[in-house]
Protein backbone atom coordinates (compact mmCIF):
# COMPACT_ATOMS: atom_id res chain seq x y z
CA UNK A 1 -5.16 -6.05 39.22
CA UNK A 2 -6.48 -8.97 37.59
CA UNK A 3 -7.67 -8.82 34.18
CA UNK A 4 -11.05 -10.01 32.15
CA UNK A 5 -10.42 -13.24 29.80
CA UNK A 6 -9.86 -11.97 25.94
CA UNK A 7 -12.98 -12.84 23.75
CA UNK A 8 -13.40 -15.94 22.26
CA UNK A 9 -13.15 -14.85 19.09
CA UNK A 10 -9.47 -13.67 19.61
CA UNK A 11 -6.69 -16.08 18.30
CA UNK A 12 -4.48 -18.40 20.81
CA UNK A 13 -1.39 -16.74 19.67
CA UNK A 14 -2.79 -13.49 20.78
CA UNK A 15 -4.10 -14.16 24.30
CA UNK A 16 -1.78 -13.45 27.28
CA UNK A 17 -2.09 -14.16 30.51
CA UNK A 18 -1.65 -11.32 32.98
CA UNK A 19 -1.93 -11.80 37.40
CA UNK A 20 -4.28 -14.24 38.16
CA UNK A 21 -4.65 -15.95 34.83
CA UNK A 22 -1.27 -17.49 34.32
CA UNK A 23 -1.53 -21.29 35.68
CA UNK A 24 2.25 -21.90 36.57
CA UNK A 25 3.06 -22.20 40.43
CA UNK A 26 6.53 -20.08 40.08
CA UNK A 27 8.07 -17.96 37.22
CA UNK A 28 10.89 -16.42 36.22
CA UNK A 29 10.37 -12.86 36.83
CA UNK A 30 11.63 -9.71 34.65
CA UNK A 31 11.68 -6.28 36.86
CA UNK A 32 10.13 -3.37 35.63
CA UNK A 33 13.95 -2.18 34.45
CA UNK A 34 14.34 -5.35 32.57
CA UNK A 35 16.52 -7.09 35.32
CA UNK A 36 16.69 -10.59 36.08
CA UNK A 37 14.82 -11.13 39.53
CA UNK A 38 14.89 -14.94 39.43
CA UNK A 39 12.51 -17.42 39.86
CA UNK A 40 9.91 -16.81 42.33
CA UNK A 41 6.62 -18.17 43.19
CA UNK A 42 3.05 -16.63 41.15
CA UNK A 43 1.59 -15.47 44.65
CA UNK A 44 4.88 -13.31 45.15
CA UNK A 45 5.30 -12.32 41.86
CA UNK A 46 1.80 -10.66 41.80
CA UNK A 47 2.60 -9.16 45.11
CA UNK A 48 5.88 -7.51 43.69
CA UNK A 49 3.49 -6.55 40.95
CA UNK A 50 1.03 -5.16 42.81
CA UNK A 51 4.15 -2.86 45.07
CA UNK A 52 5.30 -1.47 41.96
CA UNK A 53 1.79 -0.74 40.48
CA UNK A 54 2.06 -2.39 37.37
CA UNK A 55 0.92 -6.36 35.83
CA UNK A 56 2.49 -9.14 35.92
CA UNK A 57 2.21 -10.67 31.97
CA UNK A 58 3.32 -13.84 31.21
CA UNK A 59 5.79 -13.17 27.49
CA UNK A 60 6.83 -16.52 27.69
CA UNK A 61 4.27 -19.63 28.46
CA UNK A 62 6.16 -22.42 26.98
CA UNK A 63 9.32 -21.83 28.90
CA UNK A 64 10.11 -23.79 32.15
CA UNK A 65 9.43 -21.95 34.43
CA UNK A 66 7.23 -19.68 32.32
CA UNK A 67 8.89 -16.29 31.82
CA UNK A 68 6.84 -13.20 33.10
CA UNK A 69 7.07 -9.56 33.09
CA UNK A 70 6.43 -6.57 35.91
CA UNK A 71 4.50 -3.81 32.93
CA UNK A 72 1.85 -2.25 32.82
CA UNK A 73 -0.06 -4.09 30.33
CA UNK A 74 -1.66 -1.48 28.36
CA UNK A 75 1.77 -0.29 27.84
CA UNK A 76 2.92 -3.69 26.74
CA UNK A 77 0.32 -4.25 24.07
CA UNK A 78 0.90 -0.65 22.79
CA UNK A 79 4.56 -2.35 22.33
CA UNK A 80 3.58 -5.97 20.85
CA UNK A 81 1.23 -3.80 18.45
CA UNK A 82 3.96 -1.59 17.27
CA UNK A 83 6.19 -4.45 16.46
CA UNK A 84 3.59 -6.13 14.44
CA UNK A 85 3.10 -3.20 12.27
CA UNK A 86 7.14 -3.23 11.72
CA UNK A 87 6.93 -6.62 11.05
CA UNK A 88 4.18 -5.88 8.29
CA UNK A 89 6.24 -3.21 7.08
CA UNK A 90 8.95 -5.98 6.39
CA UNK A 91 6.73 -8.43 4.66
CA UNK A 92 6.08 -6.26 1.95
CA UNK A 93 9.17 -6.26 0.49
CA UNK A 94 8.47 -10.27 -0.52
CA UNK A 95 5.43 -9.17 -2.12
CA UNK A 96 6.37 -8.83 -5.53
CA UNK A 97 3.89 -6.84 -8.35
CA UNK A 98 3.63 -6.86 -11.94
CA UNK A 99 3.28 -4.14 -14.85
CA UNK A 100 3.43 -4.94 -17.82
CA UNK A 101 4.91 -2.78 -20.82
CA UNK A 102 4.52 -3.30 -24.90
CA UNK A 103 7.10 -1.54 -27.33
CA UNK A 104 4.15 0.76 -28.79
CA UNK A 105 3.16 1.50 -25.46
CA UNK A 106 0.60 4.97 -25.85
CA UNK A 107 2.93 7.77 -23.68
CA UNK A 108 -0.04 8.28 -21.50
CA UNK A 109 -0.59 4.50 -20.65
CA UNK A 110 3.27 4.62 -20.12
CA UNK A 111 3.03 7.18 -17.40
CA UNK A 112 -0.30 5.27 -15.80
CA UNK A 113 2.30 2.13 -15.36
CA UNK A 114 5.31 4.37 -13.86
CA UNK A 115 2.76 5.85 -11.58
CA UNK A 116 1.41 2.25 -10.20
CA UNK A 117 5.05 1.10 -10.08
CA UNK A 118 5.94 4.19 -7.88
CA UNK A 119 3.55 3.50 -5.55
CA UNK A 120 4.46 0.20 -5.26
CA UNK A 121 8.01 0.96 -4.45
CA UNK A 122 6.98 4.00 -2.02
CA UNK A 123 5.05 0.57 0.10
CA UNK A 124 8.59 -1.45 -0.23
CA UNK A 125 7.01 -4.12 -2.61
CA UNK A 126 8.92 -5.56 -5.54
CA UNK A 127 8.10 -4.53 -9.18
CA UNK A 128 8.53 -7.21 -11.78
CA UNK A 129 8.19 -5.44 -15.49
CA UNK A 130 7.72 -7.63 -18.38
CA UNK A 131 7.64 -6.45 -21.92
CA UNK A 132 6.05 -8.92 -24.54
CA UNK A 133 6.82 -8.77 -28.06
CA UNK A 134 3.98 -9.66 -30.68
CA UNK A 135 4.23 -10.72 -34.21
CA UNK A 136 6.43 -8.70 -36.24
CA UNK A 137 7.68 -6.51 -33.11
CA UNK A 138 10.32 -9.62 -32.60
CA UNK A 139 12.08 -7.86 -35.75
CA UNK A 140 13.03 -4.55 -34.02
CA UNK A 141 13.73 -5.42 -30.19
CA UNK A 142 15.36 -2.51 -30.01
CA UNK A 143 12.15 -0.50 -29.85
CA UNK A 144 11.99 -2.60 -26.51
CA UNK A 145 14.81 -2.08 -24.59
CA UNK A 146 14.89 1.71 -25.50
CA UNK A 147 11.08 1.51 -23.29
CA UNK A 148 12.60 -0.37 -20.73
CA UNK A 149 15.59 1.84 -20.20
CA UNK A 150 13.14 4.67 -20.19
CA UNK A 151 11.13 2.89 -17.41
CA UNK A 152 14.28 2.39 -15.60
CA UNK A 153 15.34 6.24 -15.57
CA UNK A 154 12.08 7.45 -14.80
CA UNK A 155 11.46 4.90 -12.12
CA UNK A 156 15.56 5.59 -10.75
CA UNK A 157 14.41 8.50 -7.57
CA UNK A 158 11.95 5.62 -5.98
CA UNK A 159 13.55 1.88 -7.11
CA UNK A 160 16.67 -0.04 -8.55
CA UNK A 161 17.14 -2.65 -11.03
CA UNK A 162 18.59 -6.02 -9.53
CA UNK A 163 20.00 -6.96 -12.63
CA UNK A 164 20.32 -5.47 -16.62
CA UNK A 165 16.87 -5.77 -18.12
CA UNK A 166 16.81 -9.39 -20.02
CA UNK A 167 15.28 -11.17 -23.18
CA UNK A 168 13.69 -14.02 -21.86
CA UNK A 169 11.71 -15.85 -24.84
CA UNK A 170 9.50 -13.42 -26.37
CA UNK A 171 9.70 -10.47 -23.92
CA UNK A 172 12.04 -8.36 -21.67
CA UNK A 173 12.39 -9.15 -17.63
CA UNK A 174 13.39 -6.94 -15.27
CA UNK A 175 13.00 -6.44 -11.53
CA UNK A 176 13.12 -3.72 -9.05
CA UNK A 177 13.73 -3.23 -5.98
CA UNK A 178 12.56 -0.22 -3.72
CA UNK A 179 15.33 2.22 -2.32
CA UNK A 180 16.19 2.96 0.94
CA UNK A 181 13.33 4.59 2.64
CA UNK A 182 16.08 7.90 3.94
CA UNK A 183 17.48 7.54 0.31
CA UNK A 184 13.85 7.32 -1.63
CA UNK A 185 12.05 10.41 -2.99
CA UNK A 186 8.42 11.00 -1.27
CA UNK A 187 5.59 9.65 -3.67
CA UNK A 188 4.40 12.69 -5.69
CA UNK A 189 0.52 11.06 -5.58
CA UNK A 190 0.81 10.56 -1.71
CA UNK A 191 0.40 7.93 0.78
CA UNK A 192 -3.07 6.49 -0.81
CA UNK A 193 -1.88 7.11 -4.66
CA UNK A 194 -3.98 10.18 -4.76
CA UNK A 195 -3.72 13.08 -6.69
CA UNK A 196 -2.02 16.24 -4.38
CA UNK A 197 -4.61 19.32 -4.87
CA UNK A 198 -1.78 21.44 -5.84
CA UNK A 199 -1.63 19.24 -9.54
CA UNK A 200 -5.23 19.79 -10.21
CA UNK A 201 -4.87 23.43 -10.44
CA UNK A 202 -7.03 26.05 -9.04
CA UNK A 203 -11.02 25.38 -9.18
CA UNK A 204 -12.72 27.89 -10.94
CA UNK A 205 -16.04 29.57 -9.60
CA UNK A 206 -19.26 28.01 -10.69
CA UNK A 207 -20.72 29.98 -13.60
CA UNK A 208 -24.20 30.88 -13.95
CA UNK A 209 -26.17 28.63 -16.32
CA UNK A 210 -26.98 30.32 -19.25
CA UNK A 211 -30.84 31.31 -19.66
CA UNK A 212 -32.54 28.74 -22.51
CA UNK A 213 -33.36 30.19 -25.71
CA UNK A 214 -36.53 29.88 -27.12
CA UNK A 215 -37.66 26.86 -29.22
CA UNK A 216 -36.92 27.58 -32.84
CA UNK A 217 -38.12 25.88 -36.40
CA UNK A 218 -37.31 22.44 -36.97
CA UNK A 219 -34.66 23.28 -39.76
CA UNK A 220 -32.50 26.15 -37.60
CA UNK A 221 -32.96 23.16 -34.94
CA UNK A 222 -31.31 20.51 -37.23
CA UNK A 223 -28.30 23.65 -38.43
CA UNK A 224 -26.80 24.24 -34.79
CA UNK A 225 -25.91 21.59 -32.68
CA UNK A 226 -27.37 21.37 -29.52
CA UNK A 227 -26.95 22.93 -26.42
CA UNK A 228 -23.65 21.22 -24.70
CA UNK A 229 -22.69 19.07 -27.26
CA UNK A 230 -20.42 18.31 -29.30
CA UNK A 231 -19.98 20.63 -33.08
CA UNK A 232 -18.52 18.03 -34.89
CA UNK A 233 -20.63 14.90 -33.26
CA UNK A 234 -20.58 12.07 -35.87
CA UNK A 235 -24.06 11.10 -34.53
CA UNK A 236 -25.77 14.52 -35.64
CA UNK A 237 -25.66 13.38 -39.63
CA UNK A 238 -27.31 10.24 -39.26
CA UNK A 239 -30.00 11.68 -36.59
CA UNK A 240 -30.59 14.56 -39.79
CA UNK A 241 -31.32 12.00 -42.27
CA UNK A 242 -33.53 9.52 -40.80
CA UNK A 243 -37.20 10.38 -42.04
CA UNK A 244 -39.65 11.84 -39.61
């Protein structure tokens, strides 16, 4: 019943002691139904263990007496381990990212940023977007707010503004919060931001190369653009006129 030390290289906070490894004389026992037993002496408790085939694993070392546990301890790190991942879960809604947004935004760029924000909401982080106004774009701050709102209403099946999109100095603020996770729609990239299969389309068979054609005179050559490349390549007329 007694179990190896962990490895050195394992953190304090992680070690537990389980049987023979806890150093108390007498702890306060938890049954294997989560009743009080009382506190009993670390010989008995490991015989009580040992009837009801499971570990005895100490969950609290700094009480007095220290506070133990009849489990099975496989089963109890499977536990501890699923907690931490909850916990995780939970700390990434204080992460907070940024994307940032100009009132010429290109619409292509503009879908890039609602498609990082989306997956940043789908891992329940924060999104902080912040427009910036150059120059002569501090004229017409309209322009602005009419890409913010549009961020806002695309973004609306995933995330939630905390507050009405603001001018702070020279740029728009706004922050959003991820929805619910029963209440927010499924990332359309996936889990890892990938592209589904079913948006790249069907893959087309691979077509035979075409056979090369013989070598002709240097002036047909210099007529038709090569093979693969581009007809109206601004390169071609300056390769043409250099002298050979």
């Amino acid at each position: 019943m007694s179990r190896p030390f962990s490895p050195r290289s394992s953190s304090p906070s992680s070690y537990v002691r389980v049987n023979g490894k806890i150093r108390a004389r007498e702890v306060r026992v938890i049954g294997p139904d989560g009743g009080q037993l009382g506190v009993i002496a670390l010989v008995d408790a490991i015989n009580l263990a040992r009837q009801h085939g499971v570990d005895l694993v100490e969950i609290a070392p700094n009480a007095t007496p220290p506070v133990c546990r009849l489990v099975d301890y496989g089963k109890y790190r499977y536990e501890q381990s699923k907690k931490e991942k909850e916990a995780k879960k939970h700390q990434h809604a204080n992460k907070v990212k940024e994307i940032q947004l100009s009132p010429s935004i290109d619409p292509h760029d503009f879908g890039v940023k609602l498609s990082h924000a989306i997956d940043f909401l789908c891992e329940e982080m924060k999104v902080k977007v912040t427009l910036r106004f150059r120059g002569r774009e501090m004229a017409h701050k309209e322009f602005g707010f009419q890409q913010v709102q549009k961020f806002i209403k695309d973004i609306t099946p995933y995330g939630h503004p905390d507050a009405d999109p603001k001018l702070i100095g020279k740029g728009i603020v706004l922050m959003l919060s991820p929805l619910p996770r029963n209440k927010r729609a499924k990332n359309p990239r996936g889990e890892t931001g990938a592209e589904p299969e079913s948006a790249k389309g069907p893959v087309e068979p691979e077509r035979e190369r075409p056979k090369k054609a013989p070598k002709q005179s240097s002036t047909v050559e210099s007529a038709q653009p090569p093979s693969g490349g581009f007809a109206n390549n601004p390169f071609s007329e300056l390769e043409n006129k250099v002298p050979h």
